[in-house]
N, C-alpha and C. Protein backbone atom coordinates (compact mmCIF):
# COMPACT_ATOMS: atom_id res chain seq x y z
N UNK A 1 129.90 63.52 -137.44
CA UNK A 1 128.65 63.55 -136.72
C UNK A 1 127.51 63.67 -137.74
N UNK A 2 126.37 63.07 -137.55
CA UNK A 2 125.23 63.00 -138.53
C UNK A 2 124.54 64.50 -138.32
N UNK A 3 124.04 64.44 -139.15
CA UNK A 3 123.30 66.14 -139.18
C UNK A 3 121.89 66.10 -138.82
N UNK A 4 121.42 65.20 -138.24
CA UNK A 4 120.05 65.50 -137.75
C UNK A 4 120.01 66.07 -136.35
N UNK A 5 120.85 66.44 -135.83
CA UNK A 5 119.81 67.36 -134.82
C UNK A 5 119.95 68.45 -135.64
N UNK A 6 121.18 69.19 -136.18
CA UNK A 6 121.12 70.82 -137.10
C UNK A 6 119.80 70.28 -137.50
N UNK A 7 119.37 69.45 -138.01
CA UNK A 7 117.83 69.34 -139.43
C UNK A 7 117.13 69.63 -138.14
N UNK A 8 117.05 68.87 -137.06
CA UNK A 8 116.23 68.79 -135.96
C UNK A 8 115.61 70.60 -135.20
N UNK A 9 117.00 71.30 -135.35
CA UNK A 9 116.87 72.22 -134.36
C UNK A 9 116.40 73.54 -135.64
N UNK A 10 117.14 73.06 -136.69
CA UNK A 10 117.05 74.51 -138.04
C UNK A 10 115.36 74.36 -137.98
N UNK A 11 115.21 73.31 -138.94
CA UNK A 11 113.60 72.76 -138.69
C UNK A 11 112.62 73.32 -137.84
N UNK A 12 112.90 72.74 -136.72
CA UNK A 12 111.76 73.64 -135.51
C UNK A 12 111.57 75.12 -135.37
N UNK A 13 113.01 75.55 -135.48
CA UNK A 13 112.97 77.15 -135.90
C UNK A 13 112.46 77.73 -137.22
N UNK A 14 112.37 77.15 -138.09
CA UNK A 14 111.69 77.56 -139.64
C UNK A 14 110.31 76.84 -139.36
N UNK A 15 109.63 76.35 -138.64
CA UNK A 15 108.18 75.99 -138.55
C UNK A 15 108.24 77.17 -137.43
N UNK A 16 108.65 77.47 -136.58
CA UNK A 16 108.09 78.80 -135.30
C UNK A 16 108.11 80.08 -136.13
N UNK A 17 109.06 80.20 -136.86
CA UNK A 17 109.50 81.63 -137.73
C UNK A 17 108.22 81.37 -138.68
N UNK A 18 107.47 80.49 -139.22
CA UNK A 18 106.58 80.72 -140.47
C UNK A 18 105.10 80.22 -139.58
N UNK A 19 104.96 79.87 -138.45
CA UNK A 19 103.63 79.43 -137.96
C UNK A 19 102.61 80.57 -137.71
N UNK A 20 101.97 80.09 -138.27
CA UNK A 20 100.87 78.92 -138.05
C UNK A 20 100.41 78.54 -139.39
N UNK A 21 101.24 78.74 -140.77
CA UNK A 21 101.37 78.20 -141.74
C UNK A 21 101.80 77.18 -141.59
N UNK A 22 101.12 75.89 -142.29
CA UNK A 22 101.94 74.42 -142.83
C UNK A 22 103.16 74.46 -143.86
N UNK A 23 104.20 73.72 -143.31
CA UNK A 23 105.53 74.13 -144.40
C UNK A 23 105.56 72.67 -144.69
N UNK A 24 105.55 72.43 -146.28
CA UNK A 24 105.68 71.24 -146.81
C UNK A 24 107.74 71.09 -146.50
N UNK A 25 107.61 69.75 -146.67
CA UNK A 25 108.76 69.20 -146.49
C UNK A 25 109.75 69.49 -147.75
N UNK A 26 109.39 69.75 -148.74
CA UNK A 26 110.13 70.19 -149.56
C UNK A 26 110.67 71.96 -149.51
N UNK A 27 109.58 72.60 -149.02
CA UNK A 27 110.51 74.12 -148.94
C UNK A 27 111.32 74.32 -147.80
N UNK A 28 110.85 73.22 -146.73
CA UNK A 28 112.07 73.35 -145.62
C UNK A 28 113.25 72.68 -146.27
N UNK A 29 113.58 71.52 -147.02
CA UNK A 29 114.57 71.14 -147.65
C UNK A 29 115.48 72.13 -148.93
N UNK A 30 114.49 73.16 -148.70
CA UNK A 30 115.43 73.97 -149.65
C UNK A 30 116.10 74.83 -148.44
N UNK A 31 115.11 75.52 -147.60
CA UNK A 31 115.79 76.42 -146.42
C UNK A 31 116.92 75.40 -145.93
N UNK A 32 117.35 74.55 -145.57
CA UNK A 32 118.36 73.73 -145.37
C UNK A 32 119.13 73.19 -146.00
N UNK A 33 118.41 73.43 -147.17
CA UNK A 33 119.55 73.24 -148.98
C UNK A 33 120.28 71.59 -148.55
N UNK A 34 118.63 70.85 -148.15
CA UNK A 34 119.21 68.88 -148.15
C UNK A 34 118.01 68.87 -149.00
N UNK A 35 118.42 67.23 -149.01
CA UNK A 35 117.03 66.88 -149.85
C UNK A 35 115.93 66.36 -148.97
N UNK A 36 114.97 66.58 -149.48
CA UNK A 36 113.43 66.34 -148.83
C UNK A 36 113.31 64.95 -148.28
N UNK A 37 113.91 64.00 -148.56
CA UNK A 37 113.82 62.68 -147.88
C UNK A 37 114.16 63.01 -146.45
N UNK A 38 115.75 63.68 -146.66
CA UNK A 38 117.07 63.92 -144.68
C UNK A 38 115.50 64.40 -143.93
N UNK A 39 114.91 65.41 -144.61
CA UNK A 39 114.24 66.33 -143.80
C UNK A 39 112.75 65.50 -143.22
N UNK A 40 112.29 64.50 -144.20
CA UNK A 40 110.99 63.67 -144.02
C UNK A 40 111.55 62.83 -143.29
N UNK A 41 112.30 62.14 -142.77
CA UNK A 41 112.64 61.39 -142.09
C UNK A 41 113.31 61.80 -140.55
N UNK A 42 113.73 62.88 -140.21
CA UNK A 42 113.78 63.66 -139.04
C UNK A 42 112.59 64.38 -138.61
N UNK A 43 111.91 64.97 -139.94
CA UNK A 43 110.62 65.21 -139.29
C UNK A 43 109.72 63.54 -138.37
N UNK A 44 109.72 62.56 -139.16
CA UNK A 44 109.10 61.39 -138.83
C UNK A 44 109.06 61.12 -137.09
N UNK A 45 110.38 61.65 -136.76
CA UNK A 45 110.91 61.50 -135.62
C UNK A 45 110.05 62.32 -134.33
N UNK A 46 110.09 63.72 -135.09
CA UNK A 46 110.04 64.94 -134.48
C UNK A 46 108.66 64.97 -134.19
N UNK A 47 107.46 64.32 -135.06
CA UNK A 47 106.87 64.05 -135.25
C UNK A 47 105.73 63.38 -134.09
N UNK A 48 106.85 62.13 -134.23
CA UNK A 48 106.15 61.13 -133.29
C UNK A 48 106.43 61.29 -132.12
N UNK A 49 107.14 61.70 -131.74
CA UNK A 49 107.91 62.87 -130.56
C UNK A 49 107.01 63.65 -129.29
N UNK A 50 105.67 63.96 -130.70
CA UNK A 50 104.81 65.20 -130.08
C UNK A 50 105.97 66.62 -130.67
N UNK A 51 107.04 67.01 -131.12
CA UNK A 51 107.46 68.44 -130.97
C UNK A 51 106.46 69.01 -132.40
N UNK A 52 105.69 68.30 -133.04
CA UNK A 52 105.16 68.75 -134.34
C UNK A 52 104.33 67.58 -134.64
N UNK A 53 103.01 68.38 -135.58
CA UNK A 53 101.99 68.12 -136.22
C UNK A 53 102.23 67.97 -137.73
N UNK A 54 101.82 67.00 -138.27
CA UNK A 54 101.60 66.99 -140.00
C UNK A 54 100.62 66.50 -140.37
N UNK A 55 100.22 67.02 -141.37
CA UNK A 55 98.63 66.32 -142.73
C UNK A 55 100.08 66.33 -143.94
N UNK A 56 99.35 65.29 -144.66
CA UNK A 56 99.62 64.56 -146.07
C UNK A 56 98.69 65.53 -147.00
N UNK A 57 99.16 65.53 -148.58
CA UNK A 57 97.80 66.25 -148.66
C UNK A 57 98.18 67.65 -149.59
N UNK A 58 97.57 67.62 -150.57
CA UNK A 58 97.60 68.81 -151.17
C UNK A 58 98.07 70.06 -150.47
N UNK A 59 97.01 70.19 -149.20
CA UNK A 59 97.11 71.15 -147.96
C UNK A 59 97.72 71.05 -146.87
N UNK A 60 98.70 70.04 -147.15
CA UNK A 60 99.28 69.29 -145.87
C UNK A 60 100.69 70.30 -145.79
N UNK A 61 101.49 69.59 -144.59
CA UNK A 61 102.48 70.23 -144.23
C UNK A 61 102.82 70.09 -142.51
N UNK A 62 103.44 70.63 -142.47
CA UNK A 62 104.19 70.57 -140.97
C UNK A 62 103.93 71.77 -140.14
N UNK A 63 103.72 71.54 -138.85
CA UNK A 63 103.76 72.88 -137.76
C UNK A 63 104.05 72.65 -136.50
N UNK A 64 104.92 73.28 -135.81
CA UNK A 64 105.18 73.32 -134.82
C UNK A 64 103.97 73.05 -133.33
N UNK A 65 103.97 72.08 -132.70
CA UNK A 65 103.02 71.85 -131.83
C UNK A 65 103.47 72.19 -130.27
N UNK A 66 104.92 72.50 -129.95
CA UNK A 66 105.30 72.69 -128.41
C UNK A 66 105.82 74.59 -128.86
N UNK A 67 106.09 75.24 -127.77
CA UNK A 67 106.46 76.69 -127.92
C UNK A 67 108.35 75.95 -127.97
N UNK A 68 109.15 76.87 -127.99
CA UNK A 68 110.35 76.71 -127.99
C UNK A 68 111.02 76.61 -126.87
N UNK A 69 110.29 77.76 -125.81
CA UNK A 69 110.72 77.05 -124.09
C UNK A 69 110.38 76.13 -123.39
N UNK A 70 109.64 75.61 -124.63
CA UNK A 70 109.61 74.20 -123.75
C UNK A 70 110.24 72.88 -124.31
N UNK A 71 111.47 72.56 -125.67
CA UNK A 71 112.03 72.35 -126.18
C UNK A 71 113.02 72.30 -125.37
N UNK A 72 113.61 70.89 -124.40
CA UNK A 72 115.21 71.31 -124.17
C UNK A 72 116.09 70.83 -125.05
N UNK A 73 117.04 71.50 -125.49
CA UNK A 73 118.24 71.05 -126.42
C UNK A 73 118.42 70.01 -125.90
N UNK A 74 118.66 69.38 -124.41
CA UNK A 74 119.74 67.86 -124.45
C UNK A 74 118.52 66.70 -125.11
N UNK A 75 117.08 67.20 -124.55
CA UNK A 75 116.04 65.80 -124.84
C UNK A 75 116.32 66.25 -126.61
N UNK A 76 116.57 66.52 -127.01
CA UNK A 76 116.59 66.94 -128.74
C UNK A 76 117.41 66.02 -129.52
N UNK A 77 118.85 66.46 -128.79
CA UNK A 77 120.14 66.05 -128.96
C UNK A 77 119.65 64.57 -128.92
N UNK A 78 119.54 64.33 -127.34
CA UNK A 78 119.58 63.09 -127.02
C UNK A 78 118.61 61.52 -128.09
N UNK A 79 117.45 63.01 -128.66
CA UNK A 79 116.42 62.00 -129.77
C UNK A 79 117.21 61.76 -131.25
N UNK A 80 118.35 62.97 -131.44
CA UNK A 80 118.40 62.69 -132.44
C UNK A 80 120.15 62.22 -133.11
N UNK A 81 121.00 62.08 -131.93
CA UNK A 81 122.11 61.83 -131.83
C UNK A 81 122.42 60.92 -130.87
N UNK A 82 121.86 59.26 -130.62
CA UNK A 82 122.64 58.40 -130.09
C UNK A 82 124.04 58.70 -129.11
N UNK A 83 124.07 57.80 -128.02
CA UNK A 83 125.36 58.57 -127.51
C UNK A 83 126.65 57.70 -128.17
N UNK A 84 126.57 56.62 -128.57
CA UNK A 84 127.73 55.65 -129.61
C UNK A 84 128.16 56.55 -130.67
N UNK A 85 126.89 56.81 -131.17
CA UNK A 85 127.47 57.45 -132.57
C UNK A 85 128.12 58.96 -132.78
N UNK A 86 127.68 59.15 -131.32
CA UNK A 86 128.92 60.72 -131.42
C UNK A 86 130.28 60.24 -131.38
N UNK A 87 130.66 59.07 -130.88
CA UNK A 87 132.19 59.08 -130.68
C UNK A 87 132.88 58.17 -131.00
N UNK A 88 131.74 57.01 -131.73
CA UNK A 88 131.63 55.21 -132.29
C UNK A 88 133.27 55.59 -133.85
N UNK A 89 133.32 56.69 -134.30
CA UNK A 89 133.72 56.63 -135.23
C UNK A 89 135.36 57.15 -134.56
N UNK A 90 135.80 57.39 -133.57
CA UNK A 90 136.83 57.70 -133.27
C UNK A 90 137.59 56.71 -132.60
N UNK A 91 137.21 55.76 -132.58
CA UNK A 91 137.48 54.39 -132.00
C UNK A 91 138.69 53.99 -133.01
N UNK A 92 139.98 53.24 -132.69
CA UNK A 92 140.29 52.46 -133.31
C UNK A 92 141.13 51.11 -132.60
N UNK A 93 141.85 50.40 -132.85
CA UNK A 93 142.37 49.14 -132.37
C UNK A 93 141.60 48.09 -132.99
N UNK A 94 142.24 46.83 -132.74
CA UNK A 94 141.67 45.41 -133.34
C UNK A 94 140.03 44.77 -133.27
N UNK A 95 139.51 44.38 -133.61
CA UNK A 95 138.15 44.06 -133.61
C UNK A 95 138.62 42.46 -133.39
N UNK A 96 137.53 41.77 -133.26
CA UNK A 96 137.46 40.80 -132.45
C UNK A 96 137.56 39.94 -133.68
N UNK A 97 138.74 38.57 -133.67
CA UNK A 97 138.86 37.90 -134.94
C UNK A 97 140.22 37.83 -135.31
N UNK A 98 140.66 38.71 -134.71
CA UNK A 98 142.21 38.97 -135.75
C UNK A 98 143.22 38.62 -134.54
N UNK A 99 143.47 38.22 -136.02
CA UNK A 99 144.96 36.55 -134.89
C UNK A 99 145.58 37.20 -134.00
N UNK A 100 146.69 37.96 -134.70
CA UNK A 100 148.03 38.67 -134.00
C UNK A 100 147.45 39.52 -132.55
N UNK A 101 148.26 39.46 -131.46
CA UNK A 101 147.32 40.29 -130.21
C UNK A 101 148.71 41.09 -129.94
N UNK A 102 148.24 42.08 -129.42
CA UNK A 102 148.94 43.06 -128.66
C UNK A 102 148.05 43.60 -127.49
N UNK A 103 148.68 44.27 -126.83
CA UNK A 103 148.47 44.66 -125.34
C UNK A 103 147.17 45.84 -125.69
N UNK A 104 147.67 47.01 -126.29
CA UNK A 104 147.79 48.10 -126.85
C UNK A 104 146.37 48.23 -127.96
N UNK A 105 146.84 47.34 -128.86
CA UNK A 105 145.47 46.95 -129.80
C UNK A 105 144.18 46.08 -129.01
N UNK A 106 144.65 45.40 -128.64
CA UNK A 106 143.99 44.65 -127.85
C UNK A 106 142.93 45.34 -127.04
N UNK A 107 143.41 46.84 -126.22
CA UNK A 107 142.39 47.22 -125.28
C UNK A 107 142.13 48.72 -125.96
N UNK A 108 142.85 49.24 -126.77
CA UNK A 108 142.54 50.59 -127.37
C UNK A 108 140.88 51.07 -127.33
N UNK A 109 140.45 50.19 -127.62
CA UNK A 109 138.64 50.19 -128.00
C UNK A 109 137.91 50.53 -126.89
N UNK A 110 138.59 49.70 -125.82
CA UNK A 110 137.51 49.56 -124.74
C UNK A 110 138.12 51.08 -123.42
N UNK A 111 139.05 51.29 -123.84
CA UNK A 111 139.35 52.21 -123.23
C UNK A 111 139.16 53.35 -123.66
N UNK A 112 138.93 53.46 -125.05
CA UNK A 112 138.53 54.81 -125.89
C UNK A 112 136.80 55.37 -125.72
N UNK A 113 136.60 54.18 -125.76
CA UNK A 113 134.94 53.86 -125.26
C UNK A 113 134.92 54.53 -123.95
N UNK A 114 135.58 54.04 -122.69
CA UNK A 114 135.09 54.54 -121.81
C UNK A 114 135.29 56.03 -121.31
N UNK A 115 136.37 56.66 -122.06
CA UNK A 115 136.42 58.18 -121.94
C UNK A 115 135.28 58.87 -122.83
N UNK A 116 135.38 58.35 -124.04
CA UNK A 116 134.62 59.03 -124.49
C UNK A 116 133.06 58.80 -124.28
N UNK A 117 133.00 58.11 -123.19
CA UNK A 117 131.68 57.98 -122.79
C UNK A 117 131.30 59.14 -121.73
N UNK A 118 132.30 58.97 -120.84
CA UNK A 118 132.46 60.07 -119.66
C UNK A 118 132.19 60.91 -120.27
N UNK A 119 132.72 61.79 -121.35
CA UNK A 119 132.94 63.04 -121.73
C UNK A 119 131.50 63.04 -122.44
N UNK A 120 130.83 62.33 -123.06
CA UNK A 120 129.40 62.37 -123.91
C UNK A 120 128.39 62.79 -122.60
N UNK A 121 128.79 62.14 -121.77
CA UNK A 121 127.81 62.16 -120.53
C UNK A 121 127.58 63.43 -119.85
N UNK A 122 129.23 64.19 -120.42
CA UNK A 122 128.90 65.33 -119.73
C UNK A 122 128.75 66.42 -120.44
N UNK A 123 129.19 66.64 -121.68
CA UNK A 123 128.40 67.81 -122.77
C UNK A 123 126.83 67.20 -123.24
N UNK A 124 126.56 66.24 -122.92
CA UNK A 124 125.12 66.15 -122.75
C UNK A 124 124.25 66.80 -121.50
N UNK A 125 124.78 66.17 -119.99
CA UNK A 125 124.38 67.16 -119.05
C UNK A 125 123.92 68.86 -119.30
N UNK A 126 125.33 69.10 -120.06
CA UNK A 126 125.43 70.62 -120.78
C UNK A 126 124.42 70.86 -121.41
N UNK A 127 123.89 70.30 -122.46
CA UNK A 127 122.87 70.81 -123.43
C UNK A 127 121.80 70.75 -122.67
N UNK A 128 121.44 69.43 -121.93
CA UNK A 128 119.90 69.72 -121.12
C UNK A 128 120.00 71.03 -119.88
N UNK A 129 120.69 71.96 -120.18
CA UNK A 129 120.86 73.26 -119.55
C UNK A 129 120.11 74.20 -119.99
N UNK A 130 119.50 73.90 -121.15
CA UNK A 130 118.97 74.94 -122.60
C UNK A 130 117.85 74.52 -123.16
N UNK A 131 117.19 75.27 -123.21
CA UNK A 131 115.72 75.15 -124.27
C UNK A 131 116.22 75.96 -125.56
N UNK A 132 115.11 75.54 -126.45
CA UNK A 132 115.57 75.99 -127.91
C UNK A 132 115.25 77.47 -127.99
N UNK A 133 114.39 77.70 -126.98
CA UNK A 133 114.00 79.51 -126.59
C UNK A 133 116.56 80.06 -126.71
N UNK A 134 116.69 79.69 -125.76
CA UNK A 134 118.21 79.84 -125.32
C UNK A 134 118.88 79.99 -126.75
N UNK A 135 118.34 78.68 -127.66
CA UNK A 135 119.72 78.83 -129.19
C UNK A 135 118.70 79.84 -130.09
N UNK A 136 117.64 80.35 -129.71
CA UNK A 136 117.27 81.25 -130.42
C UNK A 136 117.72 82.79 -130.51
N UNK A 137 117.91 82.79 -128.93
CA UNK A 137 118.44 84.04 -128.21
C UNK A 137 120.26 84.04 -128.90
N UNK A 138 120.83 83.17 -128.95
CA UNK A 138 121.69 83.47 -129.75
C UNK A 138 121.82 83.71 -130.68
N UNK A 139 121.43 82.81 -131.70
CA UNK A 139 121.11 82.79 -133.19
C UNK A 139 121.10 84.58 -133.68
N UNK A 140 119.98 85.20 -132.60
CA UNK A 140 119.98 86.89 -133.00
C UNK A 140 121.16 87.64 -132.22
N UNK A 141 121.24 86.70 -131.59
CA UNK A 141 122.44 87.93 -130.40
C UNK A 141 123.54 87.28 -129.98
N UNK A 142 124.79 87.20 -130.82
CA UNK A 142 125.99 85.89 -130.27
C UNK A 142 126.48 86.24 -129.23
N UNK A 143 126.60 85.12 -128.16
CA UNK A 143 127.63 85.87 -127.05
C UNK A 143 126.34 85.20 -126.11
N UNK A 144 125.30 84.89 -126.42
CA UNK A 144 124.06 85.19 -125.54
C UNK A 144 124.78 83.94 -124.36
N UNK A 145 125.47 82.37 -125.17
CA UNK A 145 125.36 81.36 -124.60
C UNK A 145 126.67 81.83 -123.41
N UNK A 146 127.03 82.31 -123.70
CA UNK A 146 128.73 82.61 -123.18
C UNK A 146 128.33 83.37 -121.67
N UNK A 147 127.07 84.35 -121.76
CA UNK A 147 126.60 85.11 -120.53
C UNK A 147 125.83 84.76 -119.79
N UNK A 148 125.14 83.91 -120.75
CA UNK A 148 124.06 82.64 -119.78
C UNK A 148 124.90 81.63 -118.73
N UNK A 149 125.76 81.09 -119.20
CA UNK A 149 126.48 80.16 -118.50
C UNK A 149 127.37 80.90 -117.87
N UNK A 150 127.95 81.96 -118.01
CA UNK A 150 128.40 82.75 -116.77
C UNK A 150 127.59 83.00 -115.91
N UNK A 151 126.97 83.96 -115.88
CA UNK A 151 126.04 84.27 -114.99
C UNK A 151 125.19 83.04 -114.04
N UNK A 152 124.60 81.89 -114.74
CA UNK A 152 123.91 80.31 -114.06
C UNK A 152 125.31 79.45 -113.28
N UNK A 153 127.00 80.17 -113.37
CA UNK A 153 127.83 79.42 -112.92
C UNK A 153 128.43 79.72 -111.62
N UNK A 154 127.58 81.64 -111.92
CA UNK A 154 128.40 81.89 -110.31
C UNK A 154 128.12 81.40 -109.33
């Protein structure tokens, strides 16, 4: 799995934890210990998004522009994790071209596809359950997600 929503979600939380200071893109790339490009280029996103403000600029830098309850994890997820590419890599069987056919190879793909579509569809449902207020509340207090979803299930 690609690491931009972690950049996506660490990110927004290290601009709320240091605001209403501008954080250049390079000291958040150290708090995330990537390099400053992963992080300028998810910001770009986050950016154009509306979830954050930036200036260029000696004085420039990044800041958080929405509060965190109003951040839901699935619209996050959903900006920054494609639903193919969560599960595009677990695919296998024949690709289209290759002589020899089997039953088996033949449909592996399209059938792997469609579960793992079902199943994307529905730990996505899951996350748009949560604002980033919710993975904060854990982050300090584990267990938080485990009582939330008990309690919202009875």
């Amino acid at each position: 799995m690609k690491l931009d929503f972690s950049v996506a979600v660490h990110s927004l939380f290290y601009l709320e934890e240091n605001s209403p200071r501008k954080i250049a893109s390079r000291e958040l790339a150290a708090s995330l210990d990537l390099n400053a490009v992963v992080i300028r280029n998810i910001l770009s996103v986050l950016h154009k998004k509306g979830y954050i403000e930036g200036t260029v600029g000696k004085n420039g830098g990044y800041q958080l522009k929405r509060a965190l309850k109003d951040i839901n994890v699935g619209e996050l997820y959903d900006l920054t994790i494609p639903p193919t590419l969560s599960y595009a890599r677990f695919i296998t069987g024949k690709s289209e071209g290759v002589n020899q056919s089997d039953h088996i190879s033949d449909n592996m793909s399209e059938t792997l596809t469609d579960l793992f579509t079902l199943a994307d569809d529905q730990y996505r449902a899951f996350y748009h359950r949560f604002t980033l207020a919710d993975l904060k509340q854990d982050l300090y207090h584990h267990g938080y997600f485990k009582q939330l979803v008990k309690k919202n299930d009875k």
